[in-house]
Structure formats: C-alpha cells, structure tokens
Protein backbone atom coordinates (compact mmCIF):
# COMPACT_ATOMS: atom_id res chain seq x y z
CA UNK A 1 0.00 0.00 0.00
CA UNK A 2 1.33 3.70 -0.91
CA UNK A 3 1.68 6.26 1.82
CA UNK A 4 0.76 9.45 1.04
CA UNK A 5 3.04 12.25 2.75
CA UNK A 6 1.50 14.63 5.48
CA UNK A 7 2.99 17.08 3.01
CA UNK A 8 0.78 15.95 0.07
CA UNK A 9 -2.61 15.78 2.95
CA UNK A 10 -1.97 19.26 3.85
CA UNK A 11 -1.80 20.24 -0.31
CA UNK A 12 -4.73 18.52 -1.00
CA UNK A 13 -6.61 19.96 2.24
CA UNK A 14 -5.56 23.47 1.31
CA UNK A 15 -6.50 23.61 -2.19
CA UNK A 16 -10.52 22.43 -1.54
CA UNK A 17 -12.00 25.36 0.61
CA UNK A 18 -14.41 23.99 3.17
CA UNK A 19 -17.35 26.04 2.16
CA UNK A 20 -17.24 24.24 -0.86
CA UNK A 21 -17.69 20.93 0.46
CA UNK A 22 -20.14 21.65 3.09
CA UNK A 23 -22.04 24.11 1.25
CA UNK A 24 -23.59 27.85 1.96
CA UNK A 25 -26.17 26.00 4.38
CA UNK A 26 -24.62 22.86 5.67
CA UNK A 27 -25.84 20.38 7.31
CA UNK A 28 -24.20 18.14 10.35
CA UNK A 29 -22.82 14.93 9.04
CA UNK A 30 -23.20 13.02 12.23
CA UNK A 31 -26.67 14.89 14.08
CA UNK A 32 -28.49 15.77 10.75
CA UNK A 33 -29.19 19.74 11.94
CA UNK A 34 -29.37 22.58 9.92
CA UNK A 35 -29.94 26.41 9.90
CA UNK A 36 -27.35 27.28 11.53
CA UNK A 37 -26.40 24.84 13.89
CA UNK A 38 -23.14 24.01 12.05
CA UNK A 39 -20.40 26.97 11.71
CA UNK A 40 -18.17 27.20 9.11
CA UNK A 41 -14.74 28.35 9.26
CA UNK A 42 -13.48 29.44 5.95
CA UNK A 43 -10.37 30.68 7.59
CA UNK A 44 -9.30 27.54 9.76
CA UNK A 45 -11.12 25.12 7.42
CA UNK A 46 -13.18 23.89 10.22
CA UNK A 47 -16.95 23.22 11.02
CA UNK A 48 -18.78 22.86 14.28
CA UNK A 49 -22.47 21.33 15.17
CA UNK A 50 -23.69 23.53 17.95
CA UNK A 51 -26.48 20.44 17.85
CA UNK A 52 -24.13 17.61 19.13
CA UNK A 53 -20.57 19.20 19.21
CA UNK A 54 -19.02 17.01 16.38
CA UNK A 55 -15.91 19.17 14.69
CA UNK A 56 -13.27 18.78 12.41
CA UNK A 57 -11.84 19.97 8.87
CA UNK A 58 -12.80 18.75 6.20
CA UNK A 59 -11.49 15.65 5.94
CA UNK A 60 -13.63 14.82 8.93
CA UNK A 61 -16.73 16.62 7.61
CA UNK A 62 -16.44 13.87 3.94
CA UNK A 63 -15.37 11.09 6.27
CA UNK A 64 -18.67 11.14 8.38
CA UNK A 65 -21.23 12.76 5.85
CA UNK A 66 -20.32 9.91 3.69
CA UNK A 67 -19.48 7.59 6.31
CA UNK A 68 -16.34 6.52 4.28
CA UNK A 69 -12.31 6.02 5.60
CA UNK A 70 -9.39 8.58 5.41
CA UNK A 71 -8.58 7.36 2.54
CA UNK A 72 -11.39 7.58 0.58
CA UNK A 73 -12.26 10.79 1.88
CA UNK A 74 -9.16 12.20 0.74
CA UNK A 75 -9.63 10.80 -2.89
CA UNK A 76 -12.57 12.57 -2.73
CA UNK A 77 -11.27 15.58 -1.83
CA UNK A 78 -8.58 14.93 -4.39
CA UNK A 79 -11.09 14.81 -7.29
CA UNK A 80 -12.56 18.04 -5.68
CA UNK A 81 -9.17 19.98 -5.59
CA UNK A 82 -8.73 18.39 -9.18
CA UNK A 83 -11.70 19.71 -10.55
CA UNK A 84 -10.68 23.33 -8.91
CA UNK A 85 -7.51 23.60 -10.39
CA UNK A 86 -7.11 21.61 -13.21
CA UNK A 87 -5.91 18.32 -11.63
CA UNK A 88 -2.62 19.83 -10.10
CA UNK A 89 -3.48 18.30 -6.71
CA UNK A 90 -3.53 14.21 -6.86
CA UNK A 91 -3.69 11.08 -4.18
C-alpha cells in the first residue's frame, strides 16, 4: 500500500475550501441539523455542530457525511481539488 506524505494531505486539504464541500447552508454529518447549527470556518477550514458538538476539517466533515475512511475521503477531496484547479493536486 502507498503512503501518502503529510505534506501531500496538507496540499490537497488546502487547495478544496471547506465552504465548498459543506455548502452555503450545511448540514451536520453526524446529528443531521441545519440552519445554523453548524459553523463554518473558511479561515481555519473547520466546522462545528452547535447540535451535538461534532468538529473537524474537512477531511472529517467527507469522512462522516459519507461515512467513508481517510482514505477515501481524501480521494474525494482529491477529485474536488482536481476539478478546482485543473488536476494539479492528486492522491
């Protein structure tokens, strides 16, 4: 199995903004709430349910909205940041 450097995580983390995973209205991945109970950090790249405290970036937010590993949440992210840029950012 490949490893993928922390290096090449933190590209691929940086180049999707979380706003445009999670949306201008998001919803909790975990709880299910809505307007406004999850808070979106553009500048950290973070989210937090006021509902049931679940937080992360958004690695975390794919991983439990989708209820899929690292792994695949980074590919997904990948093919995000891909789609962004022009496919400079890989897994």
């Amino acid at each position: 199995m490949n490893r993928i450097s922390r290096e090449k995580i933190r590209e691929i983390v940086e180049s999707v903004p979380i706003r445009i995973v999670v949306g201008d209205d998001p919803t909790c991945p975990v709880c299910q709430c809505f307007n406004g109970a999850v808070r979106v950090s553009d500048k950290h790249g973070t989210f937090l349910c006021s509902c049931c405290d679940t937080t992360g970036d958004v690695l975390t937010y794919i991983r439990k909205r989708d209820d899929v590993s690292f792994m695949v949440a980074l590919a997904t992210l990948s093919e995000i940041s891909m789609s962004l840029v022009g496919g400079q950012a890989n897994a």
